[in-house]
Protein backbone atom coordinates (compact mmCIF):
# COMPACT_ATOMS: atom_id res chain seq x y z
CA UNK A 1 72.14 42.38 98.46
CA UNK A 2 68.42 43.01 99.94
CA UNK A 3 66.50 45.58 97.78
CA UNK A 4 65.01 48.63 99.56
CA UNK A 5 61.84 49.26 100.39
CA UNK A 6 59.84 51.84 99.17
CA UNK A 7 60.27 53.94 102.24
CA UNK A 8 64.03 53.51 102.10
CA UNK A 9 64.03 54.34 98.18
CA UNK A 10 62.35 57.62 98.68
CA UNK A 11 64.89 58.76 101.54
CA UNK A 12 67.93 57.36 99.72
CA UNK A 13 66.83 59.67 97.05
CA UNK A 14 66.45 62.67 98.98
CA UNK A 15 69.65 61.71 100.68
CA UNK A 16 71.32 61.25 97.28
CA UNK A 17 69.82 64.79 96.05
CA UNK A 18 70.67 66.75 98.91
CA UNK A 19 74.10 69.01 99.71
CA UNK A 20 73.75 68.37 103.52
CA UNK A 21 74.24 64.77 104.51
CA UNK A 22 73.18 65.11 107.92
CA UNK A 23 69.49 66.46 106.52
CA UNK A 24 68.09 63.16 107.65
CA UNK A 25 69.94 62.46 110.85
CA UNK A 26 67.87 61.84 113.57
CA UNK A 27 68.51 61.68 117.71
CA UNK A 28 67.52 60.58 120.86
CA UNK A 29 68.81 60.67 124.37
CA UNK A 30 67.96 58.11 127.03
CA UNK A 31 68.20 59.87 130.37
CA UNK A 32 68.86 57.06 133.49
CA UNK A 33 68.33 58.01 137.16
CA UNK A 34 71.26 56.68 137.87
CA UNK A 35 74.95 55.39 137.28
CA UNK A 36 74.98 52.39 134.46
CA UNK A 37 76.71 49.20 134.81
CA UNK A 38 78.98 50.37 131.32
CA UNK A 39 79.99 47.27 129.96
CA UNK A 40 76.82 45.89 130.46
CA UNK A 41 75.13 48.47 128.31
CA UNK A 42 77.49 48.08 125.68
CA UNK A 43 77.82 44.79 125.10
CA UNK A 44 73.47 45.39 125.12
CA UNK A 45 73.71 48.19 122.69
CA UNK A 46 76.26 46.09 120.42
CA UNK A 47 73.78 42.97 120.33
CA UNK A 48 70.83 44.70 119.68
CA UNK A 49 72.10 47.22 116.79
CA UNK A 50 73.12 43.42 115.35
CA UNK A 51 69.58 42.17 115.58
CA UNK A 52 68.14 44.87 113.15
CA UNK A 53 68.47 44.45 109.99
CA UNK A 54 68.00 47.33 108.78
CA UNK A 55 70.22 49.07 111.07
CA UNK A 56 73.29 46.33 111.34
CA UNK A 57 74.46 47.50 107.64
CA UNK A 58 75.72 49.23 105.19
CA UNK A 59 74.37 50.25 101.88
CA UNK A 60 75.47 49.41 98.22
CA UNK A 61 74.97 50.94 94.92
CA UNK A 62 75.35 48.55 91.82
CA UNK A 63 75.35 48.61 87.96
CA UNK A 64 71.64 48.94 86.92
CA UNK A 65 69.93 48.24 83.65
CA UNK A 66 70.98 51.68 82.84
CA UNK A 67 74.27 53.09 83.13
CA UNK A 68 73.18 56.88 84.80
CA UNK A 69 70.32 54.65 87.45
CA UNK A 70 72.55 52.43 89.55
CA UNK A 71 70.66 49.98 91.91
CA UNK A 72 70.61 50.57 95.22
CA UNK A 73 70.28 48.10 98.05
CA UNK A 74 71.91 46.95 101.57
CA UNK A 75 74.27 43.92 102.98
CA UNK A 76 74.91 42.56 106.55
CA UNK A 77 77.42 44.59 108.06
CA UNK A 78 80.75 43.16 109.79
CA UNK A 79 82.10 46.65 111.28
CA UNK A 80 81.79 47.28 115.27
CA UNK A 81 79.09 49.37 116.36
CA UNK A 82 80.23 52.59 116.95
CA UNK A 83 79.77 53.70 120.51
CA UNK A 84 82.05 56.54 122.30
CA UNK A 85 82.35 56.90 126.24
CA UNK A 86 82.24 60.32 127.06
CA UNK A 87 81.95 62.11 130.34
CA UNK A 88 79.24 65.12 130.25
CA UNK A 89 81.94 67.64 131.22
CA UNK A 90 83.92 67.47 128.36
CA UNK A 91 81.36 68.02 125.60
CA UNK A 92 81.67 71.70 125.79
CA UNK A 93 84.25 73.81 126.23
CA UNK A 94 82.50 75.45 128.63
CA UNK A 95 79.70 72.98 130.24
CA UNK A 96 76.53 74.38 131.48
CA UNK A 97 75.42 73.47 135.20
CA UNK A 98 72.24 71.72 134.19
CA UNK A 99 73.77 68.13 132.24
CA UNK A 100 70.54 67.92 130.12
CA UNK A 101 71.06 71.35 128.52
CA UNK A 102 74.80 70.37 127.96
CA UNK A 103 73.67 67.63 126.20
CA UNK A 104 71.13 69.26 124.00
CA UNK A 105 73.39 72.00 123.12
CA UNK A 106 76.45 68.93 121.84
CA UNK A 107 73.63 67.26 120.48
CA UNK A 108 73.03 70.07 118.20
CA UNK A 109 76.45 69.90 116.72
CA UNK A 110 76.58 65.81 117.09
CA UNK A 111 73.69 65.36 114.88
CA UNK A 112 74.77 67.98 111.89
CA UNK A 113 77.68 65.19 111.60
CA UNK A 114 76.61 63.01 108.60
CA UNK A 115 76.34 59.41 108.69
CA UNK A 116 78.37 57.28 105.50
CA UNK A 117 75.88 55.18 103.92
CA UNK A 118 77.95 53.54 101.81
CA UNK A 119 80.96 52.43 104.06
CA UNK A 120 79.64 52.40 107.49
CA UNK A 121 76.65 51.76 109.72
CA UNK A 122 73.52 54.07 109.63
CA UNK A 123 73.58 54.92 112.66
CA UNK A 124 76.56 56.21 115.94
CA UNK A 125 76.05 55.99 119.90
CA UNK A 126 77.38 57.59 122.90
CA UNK A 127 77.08 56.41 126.70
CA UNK A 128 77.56 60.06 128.25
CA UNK A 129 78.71 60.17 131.97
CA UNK A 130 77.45 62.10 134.52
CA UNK A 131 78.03 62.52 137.98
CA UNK A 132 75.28 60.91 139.44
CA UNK A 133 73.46 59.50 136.52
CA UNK A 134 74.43 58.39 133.06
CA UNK A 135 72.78 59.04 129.46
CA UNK A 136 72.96 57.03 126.06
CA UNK A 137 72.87 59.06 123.25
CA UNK A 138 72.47 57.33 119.32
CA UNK A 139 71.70 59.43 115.90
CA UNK A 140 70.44 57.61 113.44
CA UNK A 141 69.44 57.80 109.61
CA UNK A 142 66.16 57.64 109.04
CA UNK A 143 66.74 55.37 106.15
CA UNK A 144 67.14 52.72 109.01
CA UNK A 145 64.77 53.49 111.49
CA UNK A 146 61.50 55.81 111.85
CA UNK A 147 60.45 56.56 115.80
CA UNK A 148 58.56 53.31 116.29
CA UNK A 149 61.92 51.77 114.87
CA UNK A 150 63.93 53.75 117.25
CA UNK A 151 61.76 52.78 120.29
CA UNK A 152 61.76 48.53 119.16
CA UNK A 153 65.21 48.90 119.26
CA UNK A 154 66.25 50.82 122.86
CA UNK A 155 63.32 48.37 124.14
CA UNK A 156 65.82 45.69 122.99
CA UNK A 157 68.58 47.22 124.72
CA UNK A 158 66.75 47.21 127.75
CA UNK A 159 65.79 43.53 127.69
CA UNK A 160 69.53 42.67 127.47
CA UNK A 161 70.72 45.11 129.75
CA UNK A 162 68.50 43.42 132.09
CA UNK A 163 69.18 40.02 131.98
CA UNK A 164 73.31 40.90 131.75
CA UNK A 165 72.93 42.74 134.63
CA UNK A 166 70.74 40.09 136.51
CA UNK A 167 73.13 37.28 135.64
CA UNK A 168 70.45 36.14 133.49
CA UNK A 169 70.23 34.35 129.67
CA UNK A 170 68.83 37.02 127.05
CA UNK A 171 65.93 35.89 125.16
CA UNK A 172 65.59 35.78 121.92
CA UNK A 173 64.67 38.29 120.11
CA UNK A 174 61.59 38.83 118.61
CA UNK A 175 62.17 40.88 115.70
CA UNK A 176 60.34 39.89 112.24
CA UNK A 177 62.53 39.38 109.39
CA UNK A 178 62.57 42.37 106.81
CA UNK A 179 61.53 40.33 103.50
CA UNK A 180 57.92 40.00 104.74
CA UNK A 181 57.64 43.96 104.85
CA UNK A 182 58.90 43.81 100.85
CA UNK A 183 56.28 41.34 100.05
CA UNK A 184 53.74 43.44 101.82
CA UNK A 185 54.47 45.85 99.22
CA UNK A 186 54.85 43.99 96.61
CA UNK A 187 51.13 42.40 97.21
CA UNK A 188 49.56 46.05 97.35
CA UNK A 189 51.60 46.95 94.17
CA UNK A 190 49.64 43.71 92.44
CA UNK A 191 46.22 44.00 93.91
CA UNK A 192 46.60 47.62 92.82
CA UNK A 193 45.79 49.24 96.12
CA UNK A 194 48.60 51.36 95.46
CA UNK A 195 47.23 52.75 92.14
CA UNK A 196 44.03 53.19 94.21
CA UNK A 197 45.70 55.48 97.35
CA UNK A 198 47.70 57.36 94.27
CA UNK A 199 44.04 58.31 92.65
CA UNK A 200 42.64 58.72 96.20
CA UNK A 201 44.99 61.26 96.76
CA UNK A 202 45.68 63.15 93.41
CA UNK A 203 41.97 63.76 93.46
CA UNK A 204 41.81 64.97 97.10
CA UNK A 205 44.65 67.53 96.54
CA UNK A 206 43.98 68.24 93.63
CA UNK A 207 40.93 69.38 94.30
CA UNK A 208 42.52 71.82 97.39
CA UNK A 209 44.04 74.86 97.02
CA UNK A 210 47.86 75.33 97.78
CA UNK A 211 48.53 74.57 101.41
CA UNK A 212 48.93 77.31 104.02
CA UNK A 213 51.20 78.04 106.90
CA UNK A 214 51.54 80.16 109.33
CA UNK A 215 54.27 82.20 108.32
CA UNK A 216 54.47 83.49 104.61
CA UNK A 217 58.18 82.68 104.32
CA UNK A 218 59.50 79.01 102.05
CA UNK A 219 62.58 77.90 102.34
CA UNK A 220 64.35 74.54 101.27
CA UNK A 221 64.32 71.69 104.41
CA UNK A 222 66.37 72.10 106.92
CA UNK A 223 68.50 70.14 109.32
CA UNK A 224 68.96 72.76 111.90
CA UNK A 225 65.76 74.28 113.07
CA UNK A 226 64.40 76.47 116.06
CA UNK A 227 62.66 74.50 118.92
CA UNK A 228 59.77 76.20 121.29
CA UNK A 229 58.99 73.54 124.22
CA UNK A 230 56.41 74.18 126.58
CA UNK A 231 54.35 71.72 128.60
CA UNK A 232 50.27 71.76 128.51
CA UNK A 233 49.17 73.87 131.38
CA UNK A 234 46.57 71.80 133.65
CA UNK A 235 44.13 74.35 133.23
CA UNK A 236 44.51 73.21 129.42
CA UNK A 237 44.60 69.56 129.73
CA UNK A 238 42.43 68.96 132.47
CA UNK A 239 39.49 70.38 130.69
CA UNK A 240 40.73 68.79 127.09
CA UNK A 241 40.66 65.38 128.60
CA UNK A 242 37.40 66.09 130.18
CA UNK A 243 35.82 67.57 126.75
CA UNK A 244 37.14 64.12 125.34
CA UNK A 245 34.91 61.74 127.81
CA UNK A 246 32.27 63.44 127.53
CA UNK A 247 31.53 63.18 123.91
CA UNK A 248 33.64 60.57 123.31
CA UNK A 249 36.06 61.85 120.81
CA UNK A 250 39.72 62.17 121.34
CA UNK A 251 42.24 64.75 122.58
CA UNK A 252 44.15 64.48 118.96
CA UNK A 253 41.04 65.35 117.37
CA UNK A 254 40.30 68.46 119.46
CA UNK A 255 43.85 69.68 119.19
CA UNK A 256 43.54 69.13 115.44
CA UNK A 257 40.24 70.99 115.09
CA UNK A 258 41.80 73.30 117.27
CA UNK A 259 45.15 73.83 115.33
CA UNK A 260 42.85 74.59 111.95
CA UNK A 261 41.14 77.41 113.34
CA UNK A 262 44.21 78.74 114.41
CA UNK A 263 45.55 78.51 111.18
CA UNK A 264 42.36 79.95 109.67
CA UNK A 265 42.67 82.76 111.72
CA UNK A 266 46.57 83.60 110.13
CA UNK A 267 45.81 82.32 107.03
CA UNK A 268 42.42 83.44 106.31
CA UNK A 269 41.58 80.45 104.24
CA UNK A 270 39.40 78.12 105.76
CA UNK A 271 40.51 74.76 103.42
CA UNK A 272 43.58 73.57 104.97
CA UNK A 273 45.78 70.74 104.20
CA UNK A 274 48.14 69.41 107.51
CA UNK A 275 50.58 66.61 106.98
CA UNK A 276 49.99 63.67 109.72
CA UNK A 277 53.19 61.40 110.55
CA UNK A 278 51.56 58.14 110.85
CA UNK A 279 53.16 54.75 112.18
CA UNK A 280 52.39 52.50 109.12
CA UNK A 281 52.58 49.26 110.45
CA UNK A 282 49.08 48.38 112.31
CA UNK A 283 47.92 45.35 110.57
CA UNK A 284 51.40 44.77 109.27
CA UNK A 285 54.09 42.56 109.69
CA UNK A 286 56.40 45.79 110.11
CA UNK A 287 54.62 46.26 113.33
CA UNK A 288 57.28 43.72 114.84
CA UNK A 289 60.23 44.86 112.40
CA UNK A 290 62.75 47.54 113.16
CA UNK A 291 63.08 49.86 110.36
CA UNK A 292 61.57 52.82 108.72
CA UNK A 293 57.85 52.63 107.30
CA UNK A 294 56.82 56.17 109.11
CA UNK A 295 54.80 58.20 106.13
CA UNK A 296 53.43 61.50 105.79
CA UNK A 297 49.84 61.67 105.13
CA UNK A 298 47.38 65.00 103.74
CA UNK A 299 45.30 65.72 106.63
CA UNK A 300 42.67 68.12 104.33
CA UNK A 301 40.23 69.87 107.11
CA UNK A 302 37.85 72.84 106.36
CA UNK A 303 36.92 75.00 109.12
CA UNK A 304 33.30 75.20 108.88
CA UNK A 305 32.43 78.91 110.62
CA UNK A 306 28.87 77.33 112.52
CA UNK A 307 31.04 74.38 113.59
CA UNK A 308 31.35 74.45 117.65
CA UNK A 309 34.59 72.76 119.08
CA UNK A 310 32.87 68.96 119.37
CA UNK A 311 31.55 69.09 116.09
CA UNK A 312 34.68 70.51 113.98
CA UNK A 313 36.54 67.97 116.03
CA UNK A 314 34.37 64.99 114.86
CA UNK A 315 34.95 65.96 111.42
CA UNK A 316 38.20 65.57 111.98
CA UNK A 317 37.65 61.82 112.90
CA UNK A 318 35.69 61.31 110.32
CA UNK A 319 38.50 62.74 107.48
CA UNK A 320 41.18 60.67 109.23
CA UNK A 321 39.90 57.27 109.78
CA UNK A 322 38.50 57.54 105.47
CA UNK A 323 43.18 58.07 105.32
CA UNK A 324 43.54 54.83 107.00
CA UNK A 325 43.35 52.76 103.66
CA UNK A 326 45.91 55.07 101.56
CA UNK A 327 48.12 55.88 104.12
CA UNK A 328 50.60 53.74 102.86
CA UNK A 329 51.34 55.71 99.62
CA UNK A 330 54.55 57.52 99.80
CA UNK A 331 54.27 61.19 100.12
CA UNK A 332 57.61 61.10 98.36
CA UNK A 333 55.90 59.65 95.44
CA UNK A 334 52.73 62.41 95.82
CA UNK A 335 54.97 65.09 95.31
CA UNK A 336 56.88 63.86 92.04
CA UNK A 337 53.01 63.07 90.76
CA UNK A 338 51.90 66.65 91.72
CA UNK A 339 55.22 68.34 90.62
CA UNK A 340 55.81 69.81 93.69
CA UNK A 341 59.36 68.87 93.99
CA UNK A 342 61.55 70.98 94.98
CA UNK A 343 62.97 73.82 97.59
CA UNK A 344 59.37 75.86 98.39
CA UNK A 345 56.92 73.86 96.86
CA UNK A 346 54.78 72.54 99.54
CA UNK A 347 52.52 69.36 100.14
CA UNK A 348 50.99 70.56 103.12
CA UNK A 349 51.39 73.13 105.56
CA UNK A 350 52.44 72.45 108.92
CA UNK A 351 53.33 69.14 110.22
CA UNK A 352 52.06 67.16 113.12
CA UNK A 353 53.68 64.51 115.05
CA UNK A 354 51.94 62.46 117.62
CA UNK A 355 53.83 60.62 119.75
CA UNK A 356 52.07 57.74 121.78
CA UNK A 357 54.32 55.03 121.72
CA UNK A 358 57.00 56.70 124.44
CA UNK A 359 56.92 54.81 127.00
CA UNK A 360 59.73 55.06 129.88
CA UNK A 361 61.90 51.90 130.52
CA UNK A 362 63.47 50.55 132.94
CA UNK A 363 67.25 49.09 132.16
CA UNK A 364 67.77 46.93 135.09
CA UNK A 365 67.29 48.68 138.46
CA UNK A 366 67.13 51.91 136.60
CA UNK A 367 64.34 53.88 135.49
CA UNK A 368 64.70 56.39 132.45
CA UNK A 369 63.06 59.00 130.54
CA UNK A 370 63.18 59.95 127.04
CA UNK A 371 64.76 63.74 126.09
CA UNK A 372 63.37 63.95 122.21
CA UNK A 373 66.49 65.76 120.70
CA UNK A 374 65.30 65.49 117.00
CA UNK A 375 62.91 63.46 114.73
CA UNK A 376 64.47 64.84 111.77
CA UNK A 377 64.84 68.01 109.49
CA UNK A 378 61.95 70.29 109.51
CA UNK A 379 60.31 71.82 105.91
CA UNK A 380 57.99 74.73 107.34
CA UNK A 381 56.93 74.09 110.96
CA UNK A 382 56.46 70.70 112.89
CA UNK A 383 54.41 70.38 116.22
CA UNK A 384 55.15 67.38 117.96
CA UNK A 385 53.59 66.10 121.37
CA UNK A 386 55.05 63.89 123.14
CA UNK A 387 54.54 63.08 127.04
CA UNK A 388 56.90 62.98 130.47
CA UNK A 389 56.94 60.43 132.26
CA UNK A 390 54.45 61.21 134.80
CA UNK A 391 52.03 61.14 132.08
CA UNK A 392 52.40 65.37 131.67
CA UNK A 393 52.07 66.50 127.77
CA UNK A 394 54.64 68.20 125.86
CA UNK A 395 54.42 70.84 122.80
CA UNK A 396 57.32 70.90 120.89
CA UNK A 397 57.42 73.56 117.96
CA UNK A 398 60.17 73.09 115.73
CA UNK A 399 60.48 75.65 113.00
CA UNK A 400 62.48 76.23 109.95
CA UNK A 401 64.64 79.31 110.69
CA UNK A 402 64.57 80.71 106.84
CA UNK A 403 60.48 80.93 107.79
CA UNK A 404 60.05 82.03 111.52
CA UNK A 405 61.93 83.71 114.08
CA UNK A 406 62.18 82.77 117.49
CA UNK A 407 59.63 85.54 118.94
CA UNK A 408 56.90 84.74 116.06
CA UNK A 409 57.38 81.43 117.24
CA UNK A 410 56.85 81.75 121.14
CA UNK A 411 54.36 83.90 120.23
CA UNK A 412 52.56 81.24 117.76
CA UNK A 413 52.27 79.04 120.65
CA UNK A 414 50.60 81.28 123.10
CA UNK A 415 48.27 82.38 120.71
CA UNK A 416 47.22 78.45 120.14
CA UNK A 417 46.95 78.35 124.22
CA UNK A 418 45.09 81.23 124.35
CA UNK A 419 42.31 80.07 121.77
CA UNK A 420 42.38 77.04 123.10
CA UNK A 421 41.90 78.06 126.94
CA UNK A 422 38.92 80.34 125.21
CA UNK A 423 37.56 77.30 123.48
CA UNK A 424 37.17 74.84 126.29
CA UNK A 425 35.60 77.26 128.44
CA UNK A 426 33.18 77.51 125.75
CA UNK A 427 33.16 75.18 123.46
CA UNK A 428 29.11 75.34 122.43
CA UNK A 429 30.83 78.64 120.43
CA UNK A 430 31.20 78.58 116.89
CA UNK A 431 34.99 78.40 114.96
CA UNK A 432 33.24 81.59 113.45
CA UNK A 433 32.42 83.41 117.09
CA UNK A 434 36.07 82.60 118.77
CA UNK A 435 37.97 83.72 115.80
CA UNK A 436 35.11 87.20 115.49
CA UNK A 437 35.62 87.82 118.98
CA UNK A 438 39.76 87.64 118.85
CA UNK A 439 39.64 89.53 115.99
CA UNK A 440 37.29 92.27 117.72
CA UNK A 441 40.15 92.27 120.26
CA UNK A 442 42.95 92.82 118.29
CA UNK A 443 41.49 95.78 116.24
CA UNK A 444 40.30 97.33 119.50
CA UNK A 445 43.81 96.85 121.10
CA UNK A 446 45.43 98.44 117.71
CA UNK A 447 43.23 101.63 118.13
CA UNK A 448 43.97 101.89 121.71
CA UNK A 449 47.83 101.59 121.28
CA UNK A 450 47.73 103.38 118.33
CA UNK A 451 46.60 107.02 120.09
């Protein structure tokens, strides 16, 4: 039996704790621009789910020292890969037009499925036929694989695919075995870097005040969640990108600094505490291992009222890059330290995903594009960005319903759009003079609606 890793021990226990065994399901859909070659791509799917580790098993609970604390780890699995063949018009009962939407909507009831740890794989596929082009579908626990996990591993499939379909040998893959990412840990457990990220961070929260969102409500996680999509006008990116070479910062930074003073601006407290998804794994041998080291890191950022847009945004730099050394300590763990474990207490605020490591494949003669179904169950409100394939970015908003409806949430995002279209045209302002002058807006609007 191989013992999980720390990662996997904080998500088995939130599995373990929680009603809903789907909570940590996530999905993904690979969309091909064309018809697939079907035993091709699953004899690649089969082979390349049996390459990873921590995928290609199941998961065991044994007698520990004490009786109530069993120990928990994972064997080699010898089940078949589960993998269903399904055409697109038979998902629904009644299928939509447009095969993408009929896939999202199944999808939403696919992925609320739960996955058995215990006696079978972490993870379930579908090839999903189309008329013209065909789509693979996979949910998987995030006890096996994070996103970077996720992407390794279709990046596999598409290697085989490719040579099967060519006629040609596979090569071998290139995975790195699992052990070395345990003995990572285990060397930052003895050098004590990991007592040194837990102070680093009990003394930088606890010296914040409790995190703010922008909706009032808590709730408990939750699997299911409301989605607002909308790509990045030109008029937006254009001069974002342009902001970025000219002072040589980068676009996460301004849409961070950005983000803040829109949350300053709901809030009204200008000390705000994010949480950052970060990859984990430069620098580490995980980097070349399929499995879950994703962690959730305090992004702490205080909206300084004479800051203009360069400036606030350079801050932000500066408070991420001193993260880079503790971003390794659990945020799992950071709650139980804090005591802010359980249903509405909060770590941080909303969360942000940056995605820059989807990049479209091609599976033979085929090209594909990604359609980002779910990266997993949302607390308060998650922004993810993510890009098309022609290089166009995406805003994803997905919110928990017991905190925002689907209007406040529409409306959340055009307000961000709207600041930030005011910000770019000016950005010598101040945080302090966009925010006066919106607010100067809204009261004059109120009295004017008002009579």
């Amino acid at each position: 039996m191989k013992p999980l890793s720390v990662a996997q021990r904080g998500l088995w226990l939130g599995h373990a704790l929680n009603d809903d065994k789907a909570t940590f399901n996530t999905a993904e859909c690979i969309a091909f621009d064309g018809k697939v070659d079907i035993e091709a791509m699953l004899s690649a799917i089969r082979q390349a789910v049996m390459e990873c580790e921590c995928l290609y098993c199941q998961f065991v609970e044994s007698e520990g020292e004490q009786v109530d604390q069993p120990e928990i780890g994972f064997v080699a699995s010898q089940l078949p890969v589960p993998i269903g063949v399904l055409p697109i018009i038979e998902l629904l009962p009644a299928p939509m037009t447009d095969e993408e939407q009929t896939i999202r909507q199944w999808a939403r009831e696919e992925i609320a499925q739960p996955l058995d740890l215990l006696n079978g794989l972490p993870c379930r596929f579908a090839l999903l036929c189309g008329e013209k082009r065909d789509f693979l579908y996979s949910c998987v626990h995030h006890i096996a694989l994070d996103g970077f996990g996720t992407t390794m591993l279709f990046q596999r499939i598409a290697q085989i695919y490719t040579a099967l379909t060519a006629g040609q040998p596979v090569a071998v893959a290139e995975f790195g075995p699992f052990s070395e990412v345990l003995e990572e840990e285990q060397q930052r457990d003895a050098s004590g870097q990991t007592a040194q990220a837990r102070d680093f961070w009990l003394e930088t929260l606890n010296a914040m005040p409790e995190p703010a969102s922008f909706s009032e409500k808590k709730a408990p996680i939750a699997a299911r969640f409301l989605r607002q999509s909308s790509v990045l006008p030109t008029d937006i990116w254009q001069p974002l990108t342009a902001l970025c070479e000219g002072n040589k910062i980068s676009w996460p930074d301004l849409f961070l600094a950005m983000l803040a003073t829109h949350l300053k601006l709901v809030s009204g407290s200008d000390r705000l505490t994010f949480g950052m998804m970060v990859m984990n794994r430069i620098g580490s041998a995980s980097l070349t291992v399929p499995s879950m080291q994703m962690n959730i890191v305090p992004l702490c950022i205080q909206v300084d009222e004479q800051a203009d847009f360069v400036t606030l945004a350079q801050q932000v730099a500066r408070t991420k890059r001193t993260l880079r050394r503790h971003q390794h300590y659990r945020y799992e763990h950071l709650r139980r330290d804090l005591n802010r474990v359980g249903g509405e207490q909060r770590l941080f605020g909303p969360l942000i995903n940056i995605m820059p490591f989807d990049h479209p494949l091609n599976y033979g003669s085929l090209s594909s594009s990604t359609l980002n179904l779910s990266a997993g169950p949302v607390e308060d409100l998650t922004i993810e960005i993510h890009f098309k394939p022609d290089g166009t970015p995406v805003l994803d908003f997905d919110a928990n319903p017991a905190c925002y409806s689907a209007e406040a949430l529409a409306n959340l995002q055009e307000t961000l759009f709207t600041l930030l279209q005011r910000w770019l045209a000016q950005p010598q302002q101040t945080s302090g003079e966009l925010l006066g002058r919106w607010l100067r807006e809204e009261r004059e609007l109120a009295l004017i609606t008002s009579r």
